[in-house]
N, C-alpha and C. Protein backbone atom coordinates (compact mmCIF):
# COMPACT_ATOMS: atom_id res chain seq x y z
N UNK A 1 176.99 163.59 276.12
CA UNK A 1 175.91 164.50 276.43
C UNK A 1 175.68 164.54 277.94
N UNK A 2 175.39 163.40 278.41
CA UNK A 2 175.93 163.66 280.17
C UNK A 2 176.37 164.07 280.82
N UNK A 3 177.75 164.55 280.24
CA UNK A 3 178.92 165.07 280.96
C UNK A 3 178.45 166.51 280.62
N UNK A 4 177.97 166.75 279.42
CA UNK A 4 177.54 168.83 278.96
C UNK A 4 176.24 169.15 280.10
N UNK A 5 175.18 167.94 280.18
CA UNK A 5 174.43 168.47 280.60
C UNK A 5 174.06 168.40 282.42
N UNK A 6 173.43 169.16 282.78
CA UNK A 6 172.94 168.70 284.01
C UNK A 6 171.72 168.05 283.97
N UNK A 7 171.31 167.29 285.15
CA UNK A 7 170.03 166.32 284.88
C UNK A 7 168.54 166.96 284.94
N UNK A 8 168.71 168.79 285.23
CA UNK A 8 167.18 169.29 284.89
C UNK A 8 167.46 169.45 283.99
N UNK A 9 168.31 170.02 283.02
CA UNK A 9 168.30 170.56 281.95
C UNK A 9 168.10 169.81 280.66
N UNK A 10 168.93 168.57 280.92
CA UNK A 10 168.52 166.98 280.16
C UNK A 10 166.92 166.63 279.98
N UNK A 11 166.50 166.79 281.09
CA UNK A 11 165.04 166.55 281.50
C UNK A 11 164.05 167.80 280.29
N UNK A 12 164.35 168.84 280.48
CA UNK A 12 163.81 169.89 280.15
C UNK A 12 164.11 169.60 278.43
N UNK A 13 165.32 169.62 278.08
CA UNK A 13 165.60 169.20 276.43
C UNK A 13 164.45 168.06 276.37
N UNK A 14 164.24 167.06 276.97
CA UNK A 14 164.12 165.58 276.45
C UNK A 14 162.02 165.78 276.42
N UNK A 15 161.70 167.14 277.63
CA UNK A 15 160.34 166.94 277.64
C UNK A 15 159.91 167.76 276.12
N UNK A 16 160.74 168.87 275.60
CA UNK A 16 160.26 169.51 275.04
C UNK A 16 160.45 168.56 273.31
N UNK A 17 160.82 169.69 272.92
CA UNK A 17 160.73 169.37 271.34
C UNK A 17 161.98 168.35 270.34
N UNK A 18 162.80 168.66 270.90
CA UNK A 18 164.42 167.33 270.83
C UNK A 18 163.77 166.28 271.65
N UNK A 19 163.22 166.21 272.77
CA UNK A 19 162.71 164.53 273.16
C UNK A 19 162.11 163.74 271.95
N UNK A 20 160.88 164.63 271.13
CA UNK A 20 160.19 164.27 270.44
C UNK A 20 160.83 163.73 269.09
N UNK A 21 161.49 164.83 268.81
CA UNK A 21 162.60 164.57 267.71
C UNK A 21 163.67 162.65 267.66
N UNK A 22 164.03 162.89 268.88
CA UNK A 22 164.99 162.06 269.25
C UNK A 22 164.00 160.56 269.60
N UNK A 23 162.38 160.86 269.94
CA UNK A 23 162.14 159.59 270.36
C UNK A 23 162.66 159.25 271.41
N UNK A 24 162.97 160.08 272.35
CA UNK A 24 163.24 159.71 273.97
C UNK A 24 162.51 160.58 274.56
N UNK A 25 162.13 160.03 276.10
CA UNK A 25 161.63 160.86 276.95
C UNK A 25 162.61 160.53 278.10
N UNK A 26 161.88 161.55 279.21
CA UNK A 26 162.89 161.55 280.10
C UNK A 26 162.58 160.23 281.47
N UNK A 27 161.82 159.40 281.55
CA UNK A 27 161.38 158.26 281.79
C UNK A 27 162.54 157.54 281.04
N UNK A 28 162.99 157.65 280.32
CA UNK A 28 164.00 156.77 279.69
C UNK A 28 165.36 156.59 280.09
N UNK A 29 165.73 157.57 280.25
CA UNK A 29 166.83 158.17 280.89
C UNK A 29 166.75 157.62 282.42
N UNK A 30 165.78 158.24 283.40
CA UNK A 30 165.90 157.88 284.26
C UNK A 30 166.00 155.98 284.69
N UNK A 31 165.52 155.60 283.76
CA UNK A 31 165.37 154.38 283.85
C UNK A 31 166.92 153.62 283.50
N UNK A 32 167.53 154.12 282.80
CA UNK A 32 168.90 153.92 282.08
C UNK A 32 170.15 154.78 283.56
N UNK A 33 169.64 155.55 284.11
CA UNK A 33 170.71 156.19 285.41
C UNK A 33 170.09 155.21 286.37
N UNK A 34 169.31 154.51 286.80
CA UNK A 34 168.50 153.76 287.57
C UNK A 34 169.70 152.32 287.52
N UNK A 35 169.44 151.84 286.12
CA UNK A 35 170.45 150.70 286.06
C UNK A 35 172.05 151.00 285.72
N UNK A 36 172.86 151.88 285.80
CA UNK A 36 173.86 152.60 285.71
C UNK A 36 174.22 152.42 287.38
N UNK A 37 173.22 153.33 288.14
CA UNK A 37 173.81 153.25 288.96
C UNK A 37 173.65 152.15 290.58
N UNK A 38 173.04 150.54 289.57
CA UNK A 38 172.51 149.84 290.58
C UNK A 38 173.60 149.04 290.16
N UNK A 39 174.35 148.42 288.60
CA UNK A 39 175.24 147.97 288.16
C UNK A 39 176.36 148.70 287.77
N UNK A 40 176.63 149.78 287.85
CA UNK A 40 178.00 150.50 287.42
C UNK A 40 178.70 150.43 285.73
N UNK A 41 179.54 150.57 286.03
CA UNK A 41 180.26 150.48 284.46
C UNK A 41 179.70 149.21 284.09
N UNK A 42 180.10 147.60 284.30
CA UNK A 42 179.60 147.02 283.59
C UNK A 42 177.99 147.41 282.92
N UNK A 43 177.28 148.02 283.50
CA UNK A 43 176.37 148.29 282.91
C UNK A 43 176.09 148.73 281.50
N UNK A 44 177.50 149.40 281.43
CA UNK A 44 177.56 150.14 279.53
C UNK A 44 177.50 149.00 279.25
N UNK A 45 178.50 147.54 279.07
CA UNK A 45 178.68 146.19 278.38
C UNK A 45 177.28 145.58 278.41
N UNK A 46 176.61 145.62 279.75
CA UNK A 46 174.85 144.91 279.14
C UNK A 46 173.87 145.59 278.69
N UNK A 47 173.90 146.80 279.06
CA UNK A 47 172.87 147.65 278.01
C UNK A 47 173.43 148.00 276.52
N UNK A 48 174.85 148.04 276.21
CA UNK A 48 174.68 147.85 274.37
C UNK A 48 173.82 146.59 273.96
N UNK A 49 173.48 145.19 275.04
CA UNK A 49 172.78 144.36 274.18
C UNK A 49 171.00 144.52 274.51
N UNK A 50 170.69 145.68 275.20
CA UNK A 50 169.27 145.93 275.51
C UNK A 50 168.68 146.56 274.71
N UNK A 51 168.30 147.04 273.65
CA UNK A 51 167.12 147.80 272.43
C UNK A 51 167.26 149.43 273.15
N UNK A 52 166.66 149.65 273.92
CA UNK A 52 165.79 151.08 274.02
C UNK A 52 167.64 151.26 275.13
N UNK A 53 167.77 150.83 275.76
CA UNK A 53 169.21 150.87 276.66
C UNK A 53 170.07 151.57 276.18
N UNK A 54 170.08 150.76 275.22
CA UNK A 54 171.47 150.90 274.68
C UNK A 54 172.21 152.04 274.17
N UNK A 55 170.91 152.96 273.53
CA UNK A 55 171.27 154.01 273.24
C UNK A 55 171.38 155.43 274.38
N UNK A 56 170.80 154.87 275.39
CA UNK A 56 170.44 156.07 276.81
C UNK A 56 171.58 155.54 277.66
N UNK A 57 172.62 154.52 277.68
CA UNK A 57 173.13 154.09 278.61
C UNK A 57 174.23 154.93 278.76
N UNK A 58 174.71 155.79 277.71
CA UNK A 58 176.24 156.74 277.71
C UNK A 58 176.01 158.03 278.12
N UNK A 59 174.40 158.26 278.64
CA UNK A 59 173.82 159.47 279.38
C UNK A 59 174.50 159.27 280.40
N UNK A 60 173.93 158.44 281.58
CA UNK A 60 174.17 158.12 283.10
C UNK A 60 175.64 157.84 282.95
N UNK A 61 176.26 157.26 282.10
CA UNK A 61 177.73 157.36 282.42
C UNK A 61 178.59 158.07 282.33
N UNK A 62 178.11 159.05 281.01
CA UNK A 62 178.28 160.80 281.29
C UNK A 62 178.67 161.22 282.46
N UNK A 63 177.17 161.61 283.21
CA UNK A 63 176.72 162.15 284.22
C UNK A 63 177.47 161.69 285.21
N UNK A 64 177.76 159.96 285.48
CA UNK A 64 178.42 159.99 286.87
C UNK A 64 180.49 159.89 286.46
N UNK A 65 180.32 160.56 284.95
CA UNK A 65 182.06 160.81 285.10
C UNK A 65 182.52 160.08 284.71
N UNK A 66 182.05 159.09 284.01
CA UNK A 66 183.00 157.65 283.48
C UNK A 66 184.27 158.26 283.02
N UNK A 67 185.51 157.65 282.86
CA UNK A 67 186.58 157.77 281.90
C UNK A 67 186.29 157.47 280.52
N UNK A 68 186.34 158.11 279.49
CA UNK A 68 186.32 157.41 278.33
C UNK A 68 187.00 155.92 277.97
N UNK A 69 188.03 155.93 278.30
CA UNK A 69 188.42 154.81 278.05
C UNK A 69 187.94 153.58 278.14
N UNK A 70 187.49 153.13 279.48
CA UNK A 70 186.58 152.28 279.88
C UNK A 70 185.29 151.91 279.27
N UNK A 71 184.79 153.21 278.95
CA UNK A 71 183.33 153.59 277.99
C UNK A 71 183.81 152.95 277.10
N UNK A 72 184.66 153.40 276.23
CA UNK A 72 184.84 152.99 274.96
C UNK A 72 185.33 151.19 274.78
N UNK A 73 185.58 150.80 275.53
CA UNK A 73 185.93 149.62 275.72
C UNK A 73 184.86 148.76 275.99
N UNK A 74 184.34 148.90 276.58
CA UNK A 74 182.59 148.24 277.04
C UNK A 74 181.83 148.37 275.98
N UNK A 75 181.67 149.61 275.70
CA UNK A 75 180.83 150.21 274.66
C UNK A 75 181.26 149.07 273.14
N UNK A 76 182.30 149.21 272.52
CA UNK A 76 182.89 147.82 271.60
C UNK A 76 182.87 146.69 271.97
N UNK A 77 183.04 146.17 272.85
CA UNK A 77 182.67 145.02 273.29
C UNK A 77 181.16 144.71 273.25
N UNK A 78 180.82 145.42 274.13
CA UNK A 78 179.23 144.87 274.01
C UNK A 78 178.49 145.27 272.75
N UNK A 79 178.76 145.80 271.79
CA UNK A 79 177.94 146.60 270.55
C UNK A 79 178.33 145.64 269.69
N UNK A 80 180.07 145.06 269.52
CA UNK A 80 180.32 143.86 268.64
C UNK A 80 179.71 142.54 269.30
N UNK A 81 180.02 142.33 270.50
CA UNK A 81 178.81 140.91 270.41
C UNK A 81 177.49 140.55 270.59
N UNK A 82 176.59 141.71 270.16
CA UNK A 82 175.09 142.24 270.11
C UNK A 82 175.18 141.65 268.53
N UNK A 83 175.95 142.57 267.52
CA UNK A 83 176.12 142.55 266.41
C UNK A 83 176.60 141.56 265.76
N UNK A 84 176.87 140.35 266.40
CA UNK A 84 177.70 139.13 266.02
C UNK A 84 176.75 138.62 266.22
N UNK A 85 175.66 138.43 267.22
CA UNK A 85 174.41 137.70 267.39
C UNK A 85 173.62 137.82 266.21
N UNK A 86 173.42 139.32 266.02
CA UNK A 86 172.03 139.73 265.06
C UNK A 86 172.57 139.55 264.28
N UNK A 87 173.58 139.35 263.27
CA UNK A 87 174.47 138.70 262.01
C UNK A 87 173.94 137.25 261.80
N UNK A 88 174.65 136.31 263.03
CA UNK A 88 174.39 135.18 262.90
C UNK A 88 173.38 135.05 262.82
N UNK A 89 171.93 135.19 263.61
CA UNK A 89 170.47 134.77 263.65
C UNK A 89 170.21 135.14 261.96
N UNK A 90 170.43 136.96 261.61
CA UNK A 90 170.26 137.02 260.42
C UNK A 90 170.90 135.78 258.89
N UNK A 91 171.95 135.38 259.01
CA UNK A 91 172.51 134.39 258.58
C UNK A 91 171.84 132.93 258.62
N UNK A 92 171.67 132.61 259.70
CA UNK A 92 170.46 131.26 259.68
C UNK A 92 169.27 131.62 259.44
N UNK A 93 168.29 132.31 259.34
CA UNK A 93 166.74 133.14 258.68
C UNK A 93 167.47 132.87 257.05
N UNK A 94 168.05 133.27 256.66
CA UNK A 94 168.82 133.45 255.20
C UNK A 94 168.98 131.90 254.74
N UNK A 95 169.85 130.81 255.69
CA UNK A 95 169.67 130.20 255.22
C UNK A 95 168.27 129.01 255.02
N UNK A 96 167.43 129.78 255.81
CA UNK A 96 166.22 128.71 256.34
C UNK A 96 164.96 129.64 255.39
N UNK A 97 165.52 130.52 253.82
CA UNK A 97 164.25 131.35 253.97
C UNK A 97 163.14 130.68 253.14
N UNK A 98 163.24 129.48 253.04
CA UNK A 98 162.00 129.03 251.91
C UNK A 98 161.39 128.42 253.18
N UNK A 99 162.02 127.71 254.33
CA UNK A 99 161.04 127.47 255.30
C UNK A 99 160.13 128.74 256.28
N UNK A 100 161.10 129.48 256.32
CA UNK A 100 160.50 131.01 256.87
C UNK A 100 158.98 131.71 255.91
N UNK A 101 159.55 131.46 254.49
CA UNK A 101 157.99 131.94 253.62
C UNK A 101 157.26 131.19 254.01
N UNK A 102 157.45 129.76 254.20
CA UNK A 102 156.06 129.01 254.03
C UNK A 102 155.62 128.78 255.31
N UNK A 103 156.10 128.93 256.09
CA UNK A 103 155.39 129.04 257.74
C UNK A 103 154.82 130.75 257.88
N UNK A 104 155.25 131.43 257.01
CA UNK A 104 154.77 133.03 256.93
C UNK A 104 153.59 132.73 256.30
N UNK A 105 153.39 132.50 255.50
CA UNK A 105 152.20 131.93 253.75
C UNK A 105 151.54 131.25 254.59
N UNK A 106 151.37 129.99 255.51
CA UNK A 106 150.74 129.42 256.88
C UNK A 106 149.81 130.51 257.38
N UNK A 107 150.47 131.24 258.08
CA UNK A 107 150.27 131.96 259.17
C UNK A 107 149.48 133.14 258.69
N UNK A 108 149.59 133.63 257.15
CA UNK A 108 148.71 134.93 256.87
C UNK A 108 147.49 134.89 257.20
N UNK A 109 147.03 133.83 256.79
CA UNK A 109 145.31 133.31 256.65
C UNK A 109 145.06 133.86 257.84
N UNK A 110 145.12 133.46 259.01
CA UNK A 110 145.16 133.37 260.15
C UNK A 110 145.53 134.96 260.48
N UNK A 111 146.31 135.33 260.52
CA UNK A 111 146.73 136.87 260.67
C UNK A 111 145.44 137.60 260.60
N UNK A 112 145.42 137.23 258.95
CA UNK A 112 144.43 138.14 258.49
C UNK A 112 143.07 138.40 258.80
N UNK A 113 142.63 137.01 259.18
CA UNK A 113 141.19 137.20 259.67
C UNK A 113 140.95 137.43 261.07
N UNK A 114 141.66 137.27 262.27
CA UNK A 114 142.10 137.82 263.16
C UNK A 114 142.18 139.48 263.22
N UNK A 115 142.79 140.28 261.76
CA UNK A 115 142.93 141.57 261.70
C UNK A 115 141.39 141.52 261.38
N UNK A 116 141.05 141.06 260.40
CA UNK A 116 139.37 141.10 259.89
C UNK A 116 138.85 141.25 261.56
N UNK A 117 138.62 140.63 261.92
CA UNK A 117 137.79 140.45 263.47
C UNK A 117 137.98 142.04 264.09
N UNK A 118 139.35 141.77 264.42
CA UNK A 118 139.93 142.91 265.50
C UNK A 118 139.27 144.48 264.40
N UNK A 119 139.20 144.46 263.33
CA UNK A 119 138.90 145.69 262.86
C UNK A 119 136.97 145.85 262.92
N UNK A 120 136.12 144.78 263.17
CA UNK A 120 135.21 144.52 262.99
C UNK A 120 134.90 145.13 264.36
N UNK A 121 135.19 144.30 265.00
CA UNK A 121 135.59 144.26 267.12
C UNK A 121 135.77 146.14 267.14
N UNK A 122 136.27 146.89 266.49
CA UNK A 122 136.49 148.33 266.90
C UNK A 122 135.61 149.15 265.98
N UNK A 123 135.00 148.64 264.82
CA UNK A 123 134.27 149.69 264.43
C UNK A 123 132.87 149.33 265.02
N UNK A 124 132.59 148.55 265.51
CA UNK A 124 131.85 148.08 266.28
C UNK A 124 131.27 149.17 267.22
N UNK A 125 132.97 148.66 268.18
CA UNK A 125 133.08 149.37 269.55
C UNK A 125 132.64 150.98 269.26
N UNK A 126 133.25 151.46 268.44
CA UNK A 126 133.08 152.84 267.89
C UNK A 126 131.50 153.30 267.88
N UNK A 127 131.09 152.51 267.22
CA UNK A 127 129.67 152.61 266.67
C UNK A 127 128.40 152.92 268.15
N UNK A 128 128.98 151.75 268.49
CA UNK A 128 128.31 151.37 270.05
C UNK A 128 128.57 152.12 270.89
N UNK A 129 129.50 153.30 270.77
CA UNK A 129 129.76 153.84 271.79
C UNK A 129 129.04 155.74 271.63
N UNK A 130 129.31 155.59 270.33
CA UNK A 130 128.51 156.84 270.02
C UNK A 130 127.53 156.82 269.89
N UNK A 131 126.55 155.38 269.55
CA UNK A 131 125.29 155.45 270.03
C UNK A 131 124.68 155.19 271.66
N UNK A 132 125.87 155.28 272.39
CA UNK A 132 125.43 155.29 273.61
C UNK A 132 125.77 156.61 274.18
N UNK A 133 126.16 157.74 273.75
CA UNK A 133 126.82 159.16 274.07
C UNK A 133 125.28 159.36 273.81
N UNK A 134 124.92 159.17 272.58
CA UNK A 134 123.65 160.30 271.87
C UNK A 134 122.21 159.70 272.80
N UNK A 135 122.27 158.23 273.09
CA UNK A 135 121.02 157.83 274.25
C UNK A 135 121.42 158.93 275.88
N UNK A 136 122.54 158.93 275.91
CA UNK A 136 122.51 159.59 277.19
C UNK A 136 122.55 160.82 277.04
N UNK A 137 122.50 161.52 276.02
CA UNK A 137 122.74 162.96 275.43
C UNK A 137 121.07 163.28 275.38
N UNK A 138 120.46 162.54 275.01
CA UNK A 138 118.82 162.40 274.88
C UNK A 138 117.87 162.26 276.38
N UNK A 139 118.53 161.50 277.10
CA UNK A 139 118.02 161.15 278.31
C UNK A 139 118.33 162.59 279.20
N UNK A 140 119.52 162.80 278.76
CA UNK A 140 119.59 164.33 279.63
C UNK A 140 118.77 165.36 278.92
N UNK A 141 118.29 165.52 278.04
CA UNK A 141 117.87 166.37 277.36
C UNK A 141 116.07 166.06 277.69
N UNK A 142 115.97 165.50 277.80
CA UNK A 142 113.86 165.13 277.37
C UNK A 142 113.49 165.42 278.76
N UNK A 143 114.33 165.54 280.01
CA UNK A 143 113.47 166.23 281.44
C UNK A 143 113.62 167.82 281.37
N UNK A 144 114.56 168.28 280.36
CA UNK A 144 114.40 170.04 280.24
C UNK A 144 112.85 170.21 279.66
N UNK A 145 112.90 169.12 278.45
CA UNK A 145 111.58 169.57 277.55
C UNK A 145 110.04 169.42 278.30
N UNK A 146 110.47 168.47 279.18
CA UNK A 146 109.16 168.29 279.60
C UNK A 146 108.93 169.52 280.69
N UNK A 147 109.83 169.71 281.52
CA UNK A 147 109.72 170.85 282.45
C UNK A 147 109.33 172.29 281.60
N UNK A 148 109.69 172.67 280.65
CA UNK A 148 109.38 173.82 279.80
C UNK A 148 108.02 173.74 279.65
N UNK A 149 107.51 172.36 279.15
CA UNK A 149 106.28 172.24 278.51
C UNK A 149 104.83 172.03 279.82
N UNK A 150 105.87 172.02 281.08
CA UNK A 150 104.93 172.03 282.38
C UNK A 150 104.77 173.75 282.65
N UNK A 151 105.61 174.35 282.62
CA UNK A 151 105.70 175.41 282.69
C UNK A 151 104.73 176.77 281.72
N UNK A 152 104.66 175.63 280.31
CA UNK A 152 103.07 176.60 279.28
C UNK A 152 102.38 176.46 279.91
């Protein structure tokens, strides 16, 4: 897609309605040509193991012309030993999962009343805040009435 597009036009796709679609903006991108072009090619090999990277990193290498070949070589490399990690970790969680429930089963209590609070903490805030709109909604309002009523 790099290589089709130019970088307003990328920009312009990514602000409108395909950004939204796609879950990218163009902050993303730039941020992904930013480290592209501060690390170079190796950069494809460490951004397949970065989350949000990984998928914006074959923009900027687009754009500055990579060879495929190279791409594609980095690009497998770094995507298989991302994927050899998240296997293995997944693999030990698997084998550890009766200790994983019960430190989860631990930890709900706790979660939960924490969410209890934090939901308490905002309807609160909510509450408190619209009764402080309608005091100042009132305070602006009661020097019209009195001026009218100076005025009978």
């Amino acid at each position: 897609m790099g290589r089709l597009l130019a970088p307003q036009r990328l920009e312009a796709l990514l602000s409108g309605r395909v950004g939204r679609v796609l879950k990218m903006e163009s902050a993303d991108v730039h941020k992904a040509s930013d480290w592209f072009a501060a690390h170079g090619w190796p950069s494809v090999f460490y951004c397949r193991c970065i989350p949000i990277l990984r998928s914006l990193i074959s923009i900027p290498a687009g754009m500055a012309g990579m060879h495929p070949a190279p791409f594609l070589l980095l690009t497998t490399v770094g995507s298989l030993l991302w994927n050899i990690l998240l296997v293995y970790l997944g693999a030990l969680a698997g084998q550890s999962w009766p200790a994983v429930t019960a430190a989860l089963e631990q930890a709900s209590g706790w979660v939960k009343a924490v969410l209890v609070v934090a939901c308490a903490a905002g309807v609160s805030a909510l509450f408190y805040g619209r009764r402080k709109k309608r005091e100042a909604a009132r305070q602006c309002a009661v020097p019209e009435r009195e001026e009218t009523q100076k005025e009978k």
